[in-house]
C-alpha atoms as a PDB file:
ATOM      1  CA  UNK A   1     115.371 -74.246 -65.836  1.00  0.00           C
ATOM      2  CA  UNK A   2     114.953 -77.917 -65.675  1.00  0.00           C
ATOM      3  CA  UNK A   3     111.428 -77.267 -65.158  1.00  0.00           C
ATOM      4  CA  UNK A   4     111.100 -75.720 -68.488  1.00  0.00           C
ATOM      5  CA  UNK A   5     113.090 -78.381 -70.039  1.00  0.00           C
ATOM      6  CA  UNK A   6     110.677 -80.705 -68.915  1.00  0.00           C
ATOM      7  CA  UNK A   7     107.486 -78.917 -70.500  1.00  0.00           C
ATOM      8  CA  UNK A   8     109.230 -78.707 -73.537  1.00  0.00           C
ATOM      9  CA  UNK A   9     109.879 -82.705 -73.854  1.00  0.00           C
ATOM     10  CA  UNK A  10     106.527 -83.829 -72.475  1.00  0.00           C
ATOM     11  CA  UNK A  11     106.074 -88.155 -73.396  1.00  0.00           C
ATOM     12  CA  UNK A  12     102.606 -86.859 -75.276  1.00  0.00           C
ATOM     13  CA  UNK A  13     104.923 -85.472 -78.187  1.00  0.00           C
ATOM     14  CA  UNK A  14     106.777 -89.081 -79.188  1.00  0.00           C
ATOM     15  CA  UNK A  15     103.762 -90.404 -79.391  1.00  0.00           C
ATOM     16  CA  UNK A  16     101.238 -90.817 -82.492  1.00  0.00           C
ATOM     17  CA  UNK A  17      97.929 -89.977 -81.888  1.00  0.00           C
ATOM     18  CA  UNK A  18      96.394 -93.096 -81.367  1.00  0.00           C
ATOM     19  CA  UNK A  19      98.514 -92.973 -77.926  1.00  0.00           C
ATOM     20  CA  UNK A  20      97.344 -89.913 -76.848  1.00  0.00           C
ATOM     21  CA  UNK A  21      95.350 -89.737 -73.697  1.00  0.00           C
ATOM     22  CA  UNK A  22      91.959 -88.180 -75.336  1.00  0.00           C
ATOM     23  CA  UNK A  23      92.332 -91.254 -77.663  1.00  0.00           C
ATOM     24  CA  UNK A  24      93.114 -93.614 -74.801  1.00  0.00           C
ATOM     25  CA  UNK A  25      90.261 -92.288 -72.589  1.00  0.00           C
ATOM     26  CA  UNK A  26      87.823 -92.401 -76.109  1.00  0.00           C
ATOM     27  CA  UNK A  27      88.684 -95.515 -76.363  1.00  0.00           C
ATOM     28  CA  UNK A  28      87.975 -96.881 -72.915  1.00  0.00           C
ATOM     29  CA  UNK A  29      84.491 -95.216 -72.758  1.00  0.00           C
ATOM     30  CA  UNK A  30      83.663 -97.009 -75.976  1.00  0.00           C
ATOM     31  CA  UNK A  31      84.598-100.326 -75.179  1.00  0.00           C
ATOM     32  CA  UNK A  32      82.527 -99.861 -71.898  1.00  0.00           C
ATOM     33  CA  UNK A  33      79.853 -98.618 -73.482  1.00  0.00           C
ATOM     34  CA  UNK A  34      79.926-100.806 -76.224  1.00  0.00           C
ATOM     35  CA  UNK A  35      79.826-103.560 -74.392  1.00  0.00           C
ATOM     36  CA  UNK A  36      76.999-102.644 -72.654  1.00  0.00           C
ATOM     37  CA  UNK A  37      74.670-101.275 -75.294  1.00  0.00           C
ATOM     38  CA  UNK A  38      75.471-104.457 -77.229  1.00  0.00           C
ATOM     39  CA  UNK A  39      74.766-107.057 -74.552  1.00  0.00           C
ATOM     40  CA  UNK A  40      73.537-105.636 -71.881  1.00  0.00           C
ATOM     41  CA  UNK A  41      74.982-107.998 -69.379  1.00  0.00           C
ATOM     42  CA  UNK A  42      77.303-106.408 -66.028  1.00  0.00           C
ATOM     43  CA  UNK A  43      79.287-109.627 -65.737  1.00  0.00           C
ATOM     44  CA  UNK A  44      80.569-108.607 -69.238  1.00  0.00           C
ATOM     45  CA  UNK A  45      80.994-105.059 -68.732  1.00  0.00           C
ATOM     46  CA  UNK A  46      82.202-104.788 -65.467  1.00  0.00           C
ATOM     47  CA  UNK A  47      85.242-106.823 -65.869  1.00  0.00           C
ATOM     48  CA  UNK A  48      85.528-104.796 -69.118  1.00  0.00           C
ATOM     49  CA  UNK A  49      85.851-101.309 -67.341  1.00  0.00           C
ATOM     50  CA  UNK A  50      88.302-102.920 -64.669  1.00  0.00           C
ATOM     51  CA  UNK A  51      90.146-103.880 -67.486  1.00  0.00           C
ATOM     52  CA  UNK A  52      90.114-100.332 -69.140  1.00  0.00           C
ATOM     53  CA  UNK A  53      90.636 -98.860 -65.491  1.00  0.00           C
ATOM     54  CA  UNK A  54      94.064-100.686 -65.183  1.00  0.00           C
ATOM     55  CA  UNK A  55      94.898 -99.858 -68.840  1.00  0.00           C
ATOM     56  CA  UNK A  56      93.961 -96.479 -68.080  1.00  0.00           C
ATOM     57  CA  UNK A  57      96.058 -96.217 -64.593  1.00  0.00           C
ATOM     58  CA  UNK A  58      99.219 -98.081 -66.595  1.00  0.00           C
ATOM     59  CA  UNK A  59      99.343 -95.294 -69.458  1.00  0.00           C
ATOM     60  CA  UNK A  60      97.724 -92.543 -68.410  1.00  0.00           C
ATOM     61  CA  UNK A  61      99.848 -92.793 -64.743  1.00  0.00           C
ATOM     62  CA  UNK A  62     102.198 -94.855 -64.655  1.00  0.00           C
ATOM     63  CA  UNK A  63     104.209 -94.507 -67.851  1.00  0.00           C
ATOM     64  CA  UNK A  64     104.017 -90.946 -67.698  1.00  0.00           C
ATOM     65  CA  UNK A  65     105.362 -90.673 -63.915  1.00  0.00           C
ATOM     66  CA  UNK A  66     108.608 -93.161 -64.867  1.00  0.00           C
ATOM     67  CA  UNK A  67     109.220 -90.819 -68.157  1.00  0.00           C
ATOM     68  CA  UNK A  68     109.223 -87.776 -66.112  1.00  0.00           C
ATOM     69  CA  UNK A  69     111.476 -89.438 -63.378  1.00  0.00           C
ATOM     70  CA  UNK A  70     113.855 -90.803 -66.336  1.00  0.00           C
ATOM     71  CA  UNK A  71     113.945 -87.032 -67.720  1.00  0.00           C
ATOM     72  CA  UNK A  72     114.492 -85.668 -63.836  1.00  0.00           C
ATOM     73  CA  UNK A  73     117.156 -88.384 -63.673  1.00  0.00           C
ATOM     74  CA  UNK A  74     118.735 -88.050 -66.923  1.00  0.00           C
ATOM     75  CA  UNK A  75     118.764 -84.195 -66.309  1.00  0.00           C
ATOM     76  CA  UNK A  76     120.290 -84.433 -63.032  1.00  0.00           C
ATOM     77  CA  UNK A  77     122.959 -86.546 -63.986  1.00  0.00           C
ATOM     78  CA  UNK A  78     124.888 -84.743 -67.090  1.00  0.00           C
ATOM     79  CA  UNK A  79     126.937 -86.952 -68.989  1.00  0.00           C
ATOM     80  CA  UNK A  80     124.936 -90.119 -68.084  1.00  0.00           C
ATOM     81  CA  UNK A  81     123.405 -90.475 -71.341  1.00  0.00           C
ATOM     82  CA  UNK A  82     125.615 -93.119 -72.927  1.00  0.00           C
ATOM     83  CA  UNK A  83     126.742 -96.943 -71.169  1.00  0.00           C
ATOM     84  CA  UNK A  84     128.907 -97.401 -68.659  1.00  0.00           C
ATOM     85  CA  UNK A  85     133.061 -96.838 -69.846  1.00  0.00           C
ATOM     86  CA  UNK A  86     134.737 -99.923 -69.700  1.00  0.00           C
ATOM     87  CA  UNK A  87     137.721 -98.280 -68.589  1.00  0.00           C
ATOM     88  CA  UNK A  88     135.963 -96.556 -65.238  1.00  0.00           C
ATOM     89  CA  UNK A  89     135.137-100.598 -64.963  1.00  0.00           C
ATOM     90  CA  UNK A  90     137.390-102.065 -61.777  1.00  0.00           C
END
């Protein structure tokens, strides 16, 4: 059930489409490949694509893993949606 509730509320939904992965990945290639038709030069490009590679790996992995483990937690935990109650406070 939670399972289902999770495919339903996937991260790629909140976000426009200039956040979407095809757009992300798009965008990557072309800066890499820009880069290189333009200049021409690997000490350009290569740092380029590292940079695109750890851009990639940050929104294409990690953000996606820690919404999925916020949804898991949030789903897990009923009632947890709101802050702390003062009053439960010692």
């Amino acid at each position: 059930m939670a399972d289902e509730a999770m495919a339903d509320d996937s991260l790629w939904q909140h976000k426009t489409w200039w956040c979407q992965p095809w757009s992300i990945l798009l965008s990557g290639v072309a800066v890499v490949a820009g880069s290189w038709l333009l200049m021409g030069r690997w000490w350009i490009s290569a740092p380029l694509a590292a940079a695109v590679l750890l851009w990639w790996w940050l929104f294409l992995v990690l953000v996606p893993a820690a919404y999925r483990a916020e949804a898991a937690g949030s789903a897990e935990r009923p009632g947890t949606a709101g802050p702390p109650d003062a009053a439960a406070s010692p």
